[in-house]
Structure formats: structure tokens, C-alpha cells
C-alpha atoms as a PDB file:
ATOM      1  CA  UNK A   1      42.291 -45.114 -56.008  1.00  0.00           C
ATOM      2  CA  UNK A   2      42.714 -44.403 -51.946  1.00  0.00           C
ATOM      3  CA  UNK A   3      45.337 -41.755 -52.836  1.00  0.00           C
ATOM      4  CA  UNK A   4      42.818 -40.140 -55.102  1.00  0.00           C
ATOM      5  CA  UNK A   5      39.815 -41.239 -52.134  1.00  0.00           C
ATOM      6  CA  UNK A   6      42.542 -39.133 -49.673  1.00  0.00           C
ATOM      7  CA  UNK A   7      43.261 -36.325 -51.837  1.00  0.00           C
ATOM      8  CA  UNK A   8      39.381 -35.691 -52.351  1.00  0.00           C
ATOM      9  CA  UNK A   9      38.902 -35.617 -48.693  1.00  0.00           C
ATOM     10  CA  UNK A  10      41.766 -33.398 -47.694  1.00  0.00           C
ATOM     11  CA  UNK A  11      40.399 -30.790 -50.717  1.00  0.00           C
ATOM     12  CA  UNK A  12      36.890 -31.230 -49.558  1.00  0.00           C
ATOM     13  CA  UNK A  13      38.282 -30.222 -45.638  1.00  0.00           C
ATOM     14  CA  UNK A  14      40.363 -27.231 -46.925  1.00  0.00           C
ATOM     15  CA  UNK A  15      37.026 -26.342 -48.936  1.00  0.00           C
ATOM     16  CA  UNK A  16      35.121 -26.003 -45.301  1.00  0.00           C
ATOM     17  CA  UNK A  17      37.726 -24.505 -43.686  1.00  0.00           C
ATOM     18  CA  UNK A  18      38.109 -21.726 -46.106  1.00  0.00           C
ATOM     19  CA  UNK A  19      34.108 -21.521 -46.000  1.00  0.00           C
ATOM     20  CA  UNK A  20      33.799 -21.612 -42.281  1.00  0.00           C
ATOM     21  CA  UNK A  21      36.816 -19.058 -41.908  1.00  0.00           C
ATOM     22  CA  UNK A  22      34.692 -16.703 -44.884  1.00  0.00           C
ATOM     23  CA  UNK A  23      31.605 -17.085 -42.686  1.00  0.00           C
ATOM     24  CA  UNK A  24      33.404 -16.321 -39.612  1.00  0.00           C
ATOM     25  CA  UNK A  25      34.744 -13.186 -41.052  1.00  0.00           C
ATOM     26  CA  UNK A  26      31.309 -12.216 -42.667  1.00  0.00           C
ATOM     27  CA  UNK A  27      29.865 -12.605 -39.184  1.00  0.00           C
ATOM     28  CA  UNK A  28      32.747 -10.614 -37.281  1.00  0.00           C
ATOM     29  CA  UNK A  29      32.360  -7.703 -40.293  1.00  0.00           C
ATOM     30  CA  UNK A  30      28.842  -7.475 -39.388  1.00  0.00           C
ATOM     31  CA  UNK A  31      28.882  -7.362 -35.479  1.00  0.00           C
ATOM     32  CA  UNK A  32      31.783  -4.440 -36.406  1.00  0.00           C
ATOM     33  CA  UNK A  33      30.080  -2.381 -38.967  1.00  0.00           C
ATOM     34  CA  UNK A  34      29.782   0.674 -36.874  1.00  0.00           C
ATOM     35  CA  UNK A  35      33.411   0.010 -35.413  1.00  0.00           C
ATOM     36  CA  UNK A  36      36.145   2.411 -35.767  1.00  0.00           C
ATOM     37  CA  UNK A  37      39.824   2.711 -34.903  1.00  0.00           C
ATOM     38  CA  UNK A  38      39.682  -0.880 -33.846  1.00  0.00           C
ATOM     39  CA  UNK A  39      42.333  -3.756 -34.352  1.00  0.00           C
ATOM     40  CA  UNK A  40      41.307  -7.294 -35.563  1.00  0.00           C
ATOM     41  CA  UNK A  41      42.096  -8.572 -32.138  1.00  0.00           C
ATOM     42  CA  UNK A  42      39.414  -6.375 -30.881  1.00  0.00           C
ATOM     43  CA  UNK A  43      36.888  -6.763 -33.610  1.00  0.00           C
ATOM     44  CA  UNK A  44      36.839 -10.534 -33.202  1.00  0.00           C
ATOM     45  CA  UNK A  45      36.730  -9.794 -29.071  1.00  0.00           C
ATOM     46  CA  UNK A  46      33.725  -8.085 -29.579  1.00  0.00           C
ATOM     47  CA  UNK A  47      32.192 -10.525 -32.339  1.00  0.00           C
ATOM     48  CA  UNK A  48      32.435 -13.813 -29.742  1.00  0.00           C
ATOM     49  CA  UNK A  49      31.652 -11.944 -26.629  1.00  0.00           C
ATOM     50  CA  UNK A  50      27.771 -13.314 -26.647  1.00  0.00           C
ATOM     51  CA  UNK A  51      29.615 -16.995 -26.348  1.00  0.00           C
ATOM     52  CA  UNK A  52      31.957 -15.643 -24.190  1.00  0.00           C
ATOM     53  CA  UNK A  53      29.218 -15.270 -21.608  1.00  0.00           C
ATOM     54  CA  UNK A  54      27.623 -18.641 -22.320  1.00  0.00           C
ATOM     55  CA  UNK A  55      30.465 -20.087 -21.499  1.00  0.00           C
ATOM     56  CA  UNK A  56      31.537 -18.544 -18.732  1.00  0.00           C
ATOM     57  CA  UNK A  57      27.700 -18.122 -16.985  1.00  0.00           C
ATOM     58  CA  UNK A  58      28.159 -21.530 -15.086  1.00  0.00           C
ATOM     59  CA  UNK A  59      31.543 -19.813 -13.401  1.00  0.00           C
ATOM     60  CA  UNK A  60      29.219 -16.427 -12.404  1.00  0.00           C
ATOM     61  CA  UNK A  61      30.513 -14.948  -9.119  1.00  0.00           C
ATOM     62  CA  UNK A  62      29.168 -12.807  -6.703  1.00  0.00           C
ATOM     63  CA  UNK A  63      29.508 -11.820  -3.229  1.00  0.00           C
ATOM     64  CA  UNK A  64      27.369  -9.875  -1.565  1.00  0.00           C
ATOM     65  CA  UNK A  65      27.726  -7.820   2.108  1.00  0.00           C
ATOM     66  CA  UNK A  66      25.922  -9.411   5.220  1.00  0.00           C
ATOM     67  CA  UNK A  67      23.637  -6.521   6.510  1.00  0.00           C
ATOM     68  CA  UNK A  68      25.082  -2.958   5.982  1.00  0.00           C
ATOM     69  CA  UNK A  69      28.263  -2.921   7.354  1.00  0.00           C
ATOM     70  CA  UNK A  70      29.587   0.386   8.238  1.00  0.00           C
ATOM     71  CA  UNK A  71      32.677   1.224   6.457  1.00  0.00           C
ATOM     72  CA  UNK A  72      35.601   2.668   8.990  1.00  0.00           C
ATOM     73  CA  UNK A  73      36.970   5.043   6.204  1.00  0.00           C
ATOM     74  CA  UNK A  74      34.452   6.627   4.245  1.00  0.00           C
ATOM     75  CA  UNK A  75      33.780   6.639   0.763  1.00  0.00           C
ATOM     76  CA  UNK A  76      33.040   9.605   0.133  1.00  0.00           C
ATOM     77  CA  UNK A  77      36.272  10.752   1.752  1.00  0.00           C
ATOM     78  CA  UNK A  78      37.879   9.202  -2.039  1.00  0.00           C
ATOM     79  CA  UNK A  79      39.561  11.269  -4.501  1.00  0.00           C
ATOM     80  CA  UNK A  80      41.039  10.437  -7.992  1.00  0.00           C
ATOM     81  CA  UNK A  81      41.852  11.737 -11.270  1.00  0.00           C
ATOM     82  CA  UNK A  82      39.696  11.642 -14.232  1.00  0.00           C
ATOM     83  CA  UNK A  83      40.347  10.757 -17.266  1.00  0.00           C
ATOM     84  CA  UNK A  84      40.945  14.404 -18.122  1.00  0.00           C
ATOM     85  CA  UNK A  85      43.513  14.924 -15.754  1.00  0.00           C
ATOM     86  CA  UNK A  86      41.163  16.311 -12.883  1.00  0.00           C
ATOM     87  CA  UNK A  87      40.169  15.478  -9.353  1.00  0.00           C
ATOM     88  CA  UNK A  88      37.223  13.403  -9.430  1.00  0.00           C
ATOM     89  CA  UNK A  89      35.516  13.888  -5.853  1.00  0.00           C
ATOM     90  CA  UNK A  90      33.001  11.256  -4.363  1.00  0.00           C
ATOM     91  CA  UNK A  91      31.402  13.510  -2.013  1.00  0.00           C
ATOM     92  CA  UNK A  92      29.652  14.396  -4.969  1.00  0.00           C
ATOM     93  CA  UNK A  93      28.343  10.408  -5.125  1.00  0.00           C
ATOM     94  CA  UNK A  94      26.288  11.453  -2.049  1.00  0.00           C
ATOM     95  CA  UNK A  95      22.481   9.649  -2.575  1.00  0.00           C
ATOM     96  CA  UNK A  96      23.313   7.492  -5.501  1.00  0.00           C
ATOM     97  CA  UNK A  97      24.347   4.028  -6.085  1.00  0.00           C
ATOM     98  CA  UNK A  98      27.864   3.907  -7.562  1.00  0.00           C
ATOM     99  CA  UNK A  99      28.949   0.860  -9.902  1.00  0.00           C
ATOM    100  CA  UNK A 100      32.926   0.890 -10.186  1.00  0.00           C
ATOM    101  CA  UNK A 101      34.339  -1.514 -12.773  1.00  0.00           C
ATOM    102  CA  UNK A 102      37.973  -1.635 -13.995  1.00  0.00           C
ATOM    103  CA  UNK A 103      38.223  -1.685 -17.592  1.00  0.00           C
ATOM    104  CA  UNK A 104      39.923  -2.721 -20.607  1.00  0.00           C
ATOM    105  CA  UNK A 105      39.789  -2.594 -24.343  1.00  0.00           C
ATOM    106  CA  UNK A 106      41.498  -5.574 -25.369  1.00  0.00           C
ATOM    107  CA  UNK A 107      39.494  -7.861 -23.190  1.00  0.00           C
ATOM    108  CA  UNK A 108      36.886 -10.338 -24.344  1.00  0.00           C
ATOM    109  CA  UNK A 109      34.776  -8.750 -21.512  1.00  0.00           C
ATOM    110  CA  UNK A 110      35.516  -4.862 -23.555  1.00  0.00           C
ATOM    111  CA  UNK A 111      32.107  -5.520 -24.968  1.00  0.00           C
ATOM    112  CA  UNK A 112      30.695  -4.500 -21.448  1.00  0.00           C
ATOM    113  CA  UNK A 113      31.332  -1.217 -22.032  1.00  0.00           C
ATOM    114  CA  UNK A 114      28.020  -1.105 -24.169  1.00  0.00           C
ATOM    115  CA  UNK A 115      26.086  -2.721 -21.427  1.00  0.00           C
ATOM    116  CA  UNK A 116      27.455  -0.878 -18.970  1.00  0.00           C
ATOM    117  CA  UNK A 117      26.096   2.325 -20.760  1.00  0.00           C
ATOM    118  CA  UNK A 118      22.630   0.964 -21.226  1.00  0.00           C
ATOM    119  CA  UNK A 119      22.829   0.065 -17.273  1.00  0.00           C
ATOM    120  CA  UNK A 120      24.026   4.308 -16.532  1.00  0.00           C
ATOM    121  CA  UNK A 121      21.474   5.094 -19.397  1.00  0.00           C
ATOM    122  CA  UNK A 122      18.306   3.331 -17.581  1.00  0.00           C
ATOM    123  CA  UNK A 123      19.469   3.987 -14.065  1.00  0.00           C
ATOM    124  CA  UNK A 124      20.942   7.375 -14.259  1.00  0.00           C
ATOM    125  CA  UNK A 125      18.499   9.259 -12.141  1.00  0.00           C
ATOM    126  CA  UNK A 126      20.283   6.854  -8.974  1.00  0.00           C
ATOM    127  CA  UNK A 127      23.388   5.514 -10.311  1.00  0.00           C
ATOM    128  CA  UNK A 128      26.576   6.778 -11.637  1.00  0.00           C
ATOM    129  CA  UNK A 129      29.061   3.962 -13.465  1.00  0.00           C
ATOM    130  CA  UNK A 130      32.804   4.524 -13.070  1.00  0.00           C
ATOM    131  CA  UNK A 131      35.187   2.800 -15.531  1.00  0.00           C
ATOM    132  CA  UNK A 132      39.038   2.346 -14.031  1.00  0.00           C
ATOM    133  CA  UNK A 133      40.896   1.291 -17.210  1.00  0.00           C
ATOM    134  CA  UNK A 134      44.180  -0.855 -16.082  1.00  0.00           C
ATOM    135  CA  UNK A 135      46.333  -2.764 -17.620  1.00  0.00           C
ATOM    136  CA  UNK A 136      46.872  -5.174 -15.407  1.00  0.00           C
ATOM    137  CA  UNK A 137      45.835  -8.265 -16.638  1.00  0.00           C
ATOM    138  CA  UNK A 138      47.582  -9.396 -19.828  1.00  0.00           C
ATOM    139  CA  UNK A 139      48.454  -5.943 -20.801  1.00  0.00           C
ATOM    140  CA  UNK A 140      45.434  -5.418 -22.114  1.00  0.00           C
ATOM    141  CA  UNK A 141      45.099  -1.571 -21.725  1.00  0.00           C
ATOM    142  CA  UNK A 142      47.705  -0.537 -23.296  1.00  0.00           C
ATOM    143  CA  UNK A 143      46.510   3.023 -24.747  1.00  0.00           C
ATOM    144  CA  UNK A 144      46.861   6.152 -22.958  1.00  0.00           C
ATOM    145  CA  UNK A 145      44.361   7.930 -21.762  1.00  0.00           C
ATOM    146  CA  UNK A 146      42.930   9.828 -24.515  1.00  0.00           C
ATOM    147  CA  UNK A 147      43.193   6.886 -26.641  1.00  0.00           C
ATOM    148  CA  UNK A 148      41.029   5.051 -24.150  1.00  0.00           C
ATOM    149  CA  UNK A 149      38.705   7.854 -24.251  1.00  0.00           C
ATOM    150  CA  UNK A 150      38.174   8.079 -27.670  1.00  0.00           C
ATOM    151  CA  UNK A 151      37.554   4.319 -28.076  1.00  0.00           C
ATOM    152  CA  UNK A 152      35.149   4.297 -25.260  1.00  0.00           C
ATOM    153  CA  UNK A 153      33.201   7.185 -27.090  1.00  0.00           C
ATOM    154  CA  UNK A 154      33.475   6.021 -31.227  1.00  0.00           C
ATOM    155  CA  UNK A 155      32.364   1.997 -30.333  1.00  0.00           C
ATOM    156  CA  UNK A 156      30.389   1.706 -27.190  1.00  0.00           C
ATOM    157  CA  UNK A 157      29.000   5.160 -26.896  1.00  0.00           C
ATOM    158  CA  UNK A 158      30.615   5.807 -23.095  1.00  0.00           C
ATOM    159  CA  UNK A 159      29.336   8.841 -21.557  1.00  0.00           C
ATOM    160  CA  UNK A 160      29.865   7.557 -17.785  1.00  0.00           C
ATOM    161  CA  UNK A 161      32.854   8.742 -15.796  1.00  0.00           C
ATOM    162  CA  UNK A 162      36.309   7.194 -16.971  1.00  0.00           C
ATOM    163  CA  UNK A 163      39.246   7.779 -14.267  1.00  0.00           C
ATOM    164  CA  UNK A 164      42.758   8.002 -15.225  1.00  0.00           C
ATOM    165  CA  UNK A 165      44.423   4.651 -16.439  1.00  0.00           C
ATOM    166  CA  UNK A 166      45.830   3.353 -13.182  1.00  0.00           C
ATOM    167  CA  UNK A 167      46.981  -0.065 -11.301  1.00  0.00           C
ATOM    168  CA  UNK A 168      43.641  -1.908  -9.231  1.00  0.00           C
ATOM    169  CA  UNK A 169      45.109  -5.241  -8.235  1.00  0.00           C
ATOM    170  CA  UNK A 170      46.675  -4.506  -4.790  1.00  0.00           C
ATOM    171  CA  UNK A 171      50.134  -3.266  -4.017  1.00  0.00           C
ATOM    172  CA  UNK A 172      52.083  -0.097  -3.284  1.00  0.00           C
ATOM    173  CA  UNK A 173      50.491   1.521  -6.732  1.00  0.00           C
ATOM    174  CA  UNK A 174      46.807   0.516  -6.443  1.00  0.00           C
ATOM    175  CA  UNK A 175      44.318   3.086  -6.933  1.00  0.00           C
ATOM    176  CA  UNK A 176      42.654   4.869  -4.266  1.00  0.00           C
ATOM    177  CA  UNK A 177      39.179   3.638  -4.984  1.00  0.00           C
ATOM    178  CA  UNK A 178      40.248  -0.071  -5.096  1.00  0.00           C
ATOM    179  CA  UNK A 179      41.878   0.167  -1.848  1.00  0.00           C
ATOM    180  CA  UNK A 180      39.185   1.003  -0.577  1.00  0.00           C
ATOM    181  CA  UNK A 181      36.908  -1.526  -2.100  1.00  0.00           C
ATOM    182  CA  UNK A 182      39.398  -4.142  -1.435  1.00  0.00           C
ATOM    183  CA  UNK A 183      40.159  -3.685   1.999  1.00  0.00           C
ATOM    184  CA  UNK A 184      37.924  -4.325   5.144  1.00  0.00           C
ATOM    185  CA  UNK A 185      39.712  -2.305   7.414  1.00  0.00           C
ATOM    186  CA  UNK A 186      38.374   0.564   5.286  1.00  0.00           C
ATOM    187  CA  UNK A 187      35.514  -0.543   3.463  1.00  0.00           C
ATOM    188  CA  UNK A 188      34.178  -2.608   6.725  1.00  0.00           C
ATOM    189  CA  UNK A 189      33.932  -6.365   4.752  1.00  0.00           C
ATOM    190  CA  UNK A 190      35.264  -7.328   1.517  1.00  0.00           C
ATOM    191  CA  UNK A 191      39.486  -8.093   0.915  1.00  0.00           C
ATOM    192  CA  UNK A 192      38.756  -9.372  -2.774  1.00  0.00           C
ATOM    193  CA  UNK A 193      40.327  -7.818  -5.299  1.00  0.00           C
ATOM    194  CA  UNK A 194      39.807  -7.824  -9.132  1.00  0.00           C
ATOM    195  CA  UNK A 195      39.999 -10.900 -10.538  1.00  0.00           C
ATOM    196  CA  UNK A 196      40.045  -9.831 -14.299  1.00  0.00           C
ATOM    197  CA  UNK A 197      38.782  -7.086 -16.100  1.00  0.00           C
ATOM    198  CA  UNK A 198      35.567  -5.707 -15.687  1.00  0.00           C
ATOM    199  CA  UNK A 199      35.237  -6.534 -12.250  1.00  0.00           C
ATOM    200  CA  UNK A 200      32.514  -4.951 -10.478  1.00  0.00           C
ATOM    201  CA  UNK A 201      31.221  -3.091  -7.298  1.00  0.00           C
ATOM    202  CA  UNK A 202      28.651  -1.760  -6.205  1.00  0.00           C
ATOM    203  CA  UNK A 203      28.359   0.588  -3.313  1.00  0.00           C
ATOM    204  CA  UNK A 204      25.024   2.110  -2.437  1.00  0.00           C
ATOM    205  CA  UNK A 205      23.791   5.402  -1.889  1.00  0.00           C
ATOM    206  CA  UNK A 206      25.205   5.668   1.854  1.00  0.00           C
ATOM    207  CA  UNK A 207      28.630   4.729   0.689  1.00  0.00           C
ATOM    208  CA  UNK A 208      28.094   1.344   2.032  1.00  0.00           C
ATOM    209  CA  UNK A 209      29.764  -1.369   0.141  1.00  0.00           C
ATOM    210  CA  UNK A 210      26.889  -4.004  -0.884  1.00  0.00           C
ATOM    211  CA  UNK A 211      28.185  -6.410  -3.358  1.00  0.00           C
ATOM    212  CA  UNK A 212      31.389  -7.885  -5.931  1.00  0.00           C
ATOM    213  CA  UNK A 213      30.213  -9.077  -9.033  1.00  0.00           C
ATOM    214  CA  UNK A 214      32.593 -11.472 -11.536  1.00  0.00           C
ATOM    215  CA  UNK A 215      33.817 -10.195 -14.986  1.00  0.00           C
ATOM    216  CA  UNK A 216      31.555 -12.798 -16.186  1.00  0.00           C
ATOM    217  CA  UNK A 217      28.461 -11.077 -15.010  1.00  0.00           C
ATOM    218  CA  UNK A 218      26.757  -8.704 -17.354  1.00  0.00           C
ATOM    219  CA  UNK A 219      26.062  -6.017 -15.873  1.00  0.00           C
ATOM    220  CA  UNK A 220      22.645  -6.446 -17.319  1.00  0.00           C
ATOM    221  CA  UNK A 221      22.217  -8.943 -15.018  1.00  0.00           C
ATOM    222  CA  UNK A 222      19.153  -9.331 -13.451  1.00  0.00           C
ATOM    223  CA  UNK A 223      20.487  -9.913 -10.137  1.00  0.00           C
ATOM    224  CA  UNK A 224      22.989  -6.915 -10.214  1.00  0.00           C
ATOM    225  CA  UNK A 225      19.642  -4.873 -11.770  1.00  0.00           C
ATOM    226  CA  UNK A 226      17.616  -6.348  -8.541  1.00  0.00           C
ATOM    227  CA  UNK A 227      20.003  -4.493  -6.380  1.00  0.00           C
ATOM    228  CA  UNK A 228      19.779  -1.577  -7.897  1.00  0.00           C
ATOM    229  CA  UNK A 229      16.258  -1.621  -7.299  1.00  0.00           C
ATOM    230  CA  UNK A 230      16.562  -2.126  -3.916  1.00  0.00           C
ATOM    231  CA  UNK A 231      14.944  -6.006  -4.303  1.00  0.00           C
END
């Protein structure tokens, strides 16, 4: 009798596992019924990104510039490629907030893209959003560019400016741009660096430096939005 008592419990647990895992996959199917071109790694990424961020909100970060510190090297003295192979100027950035963010697309954060093109989409009369797709962190970039492009475009409907993949933690390859955002000596205050993917800055429409925000801040957040509105 407790061998059959046993055996009915261990089929009754493989019952709701096999249920739970059917949901599960139900659930990730849904969240990816527009997806296209994207592994199961990435599906299920983008499927547990909204717990992602409730579990990570308590570990938000953000640093923000004291005053308006006036940067020694100016930004708008930047260059880089684009994702299209061309030099990407930010003189042209003159008189609009610029968000830069390096990316990734097999990153429980890729999901970001989407908000960060419903941030360009609202603000885009005085903002401009830059992705910097890297694969520095876990190798998780590891497409080329066009590759990145065209999974930008098919899943999260990216129509912002996308550089050339590059390197953005610090060292003899870093990218322009995030020497300059992680260095005082040219950006007049902050040293930190990326700390994952989809970290965030935000300069303003001077080319003054105003504020880091942590992968784990949506950048539909209403603090990043306040600044943006000049609040």
C-alpha cells in the first residue's frame, strides 16, 4: 500500500509538471505570436521580462549629475559608425535630449527595445534614442550587424538610430561615445561604466551629461520620463 501511496504521488507530480511546463509554453507562444527569426532562448527572454523587472525594481539604479557640469570635451565633437557602415555625427544632436543605451538581443533586458521605441515614438520632437549593440556581457550579441538590424526591425519595431556593434565596457577598444560618457575628464562627472546591457544615459540638449540609469530601469520610467520633461 505506501509503494502504491508513493507511486500515486510521484505520477500525480509528473502530471503538474507536464501541465505547468504546457502552460508555460502556451503563455511564452502567446507573448511571441508576432515574433520572427527568434530562438527559444529569446522567446522565453521576452515572455518573463515583465517578472524580470519585478524582481529586479528593488535593485533600480540611478545617478544623476549635481548641477550642469560642463563637459571638457564636447559631445557634439563625437563621431561613430552606424549601423550601416556610415559616420554618425552628433553635431547633428544639437537641441535635443539624447538617450544612449547599449544593447543586446539575447538579454532578458532585449525586451527594452520595444519600450525604448515607444519612449523615441512619444518624445521624438526632443529626443533621439541611440542603441550600441555589444557583446560584452555574456556574449549576448552575437549577430552581425545586419542581423541585429533586422531583429530590431521584425520584433520590436526599432526605427531609432542603431550604431555599429562595438565594445562599451572600458579599455583600449571602447567606443567613442562610451568614453565619453564614462569618463569625467571628458564628460565633466560620471566614471561609471555599463554595468549590463541596456544601460542608459541621458545627455541633454546642451550636450551636458545629466543622468545613468540601471538596466533594470524601464525606460518608461517615470523618473527617466520626468527628466525628459525637464521636471
Amino acid at each position: 500500500m505506501d509503494k502504491k501511496r508513493k507511486y500515486r504521488k510521484l505520477k500525480i507530480s509528473l502530471i503538474v509538471i507536464i501541465a505547468s511546463l504546457a502552460l508555460f509554453w502556451g503563455y511564452v507562444e502567446v507573448i511571441n505570436r508576432h515574433s520572427k527569426q527568434m530562438t527559444t532562448r529569446q522567446k522565453i527572454m521576452k515572455a518573463i521580462y515583465p517578472a524580470l523587472m519585478l524582481f529586479t525594481k528593488k535593485k533600480t539604479g540611478m545617478t544623476t549629475a549635481t548641477g550642469k557640469p560642463e563637459p571638457p570635451v564636447s559631445f557634439y565633437s563625437l563621431s561613430v559608425p552606424s549601423n550601416a557602415q556610415q559616420a554618425y555625427d552628433f553635431e547633428q544632436l544639437k537641441g535635443k535630449k539624447v538617450l544612449l543605451v547599449n544593447t543586446a538581443s539575447d538579454c532578458g533586458y532585449t525586451p527594452q527595445y520595444s519600450e525604448l521605441q515607444k519612449l523615441y515614438d512619444q518624445y521624438k520632437d526632443r529626443l533621439v534614442v541611440i542603441g550600441f549593440p555589444a557583446n560584452d556581457f555574456k556574449e549576448q550579441e552575437k549577430g552581425n550587424d545586419e542581423q541585429i538590424a533586422e531583429f530590431c526591425k521584425v520584433n520590436y519595431g526599432v526605427s531609432f538610430p542603431l550604431m555599429k556593434k562595438s565594445s562599451v565596457v572600458k579599455g583600449p577598444e571602447q567606443n567613442p561615445a562610451f568614453q565619453w560618457l564614462t569618463d569625467s575628464a571628458k564628460n565633466g562627472w560620471n566614471n561609471k561604466a555599463p554595468e549590463w546591457n541596456f544601460s542608459k544615459y541621458l545627455v541633454d540638449e546642451n550636450g551636458v551629461l545629466l543622468a545613468y540609469y540601471a538596466p533594470s530601469v524601464s525606460p518608461l520610467d517615470s523618473e527617466l520620463k520626468a527628466a525628459l520633461d525637464g521636471k
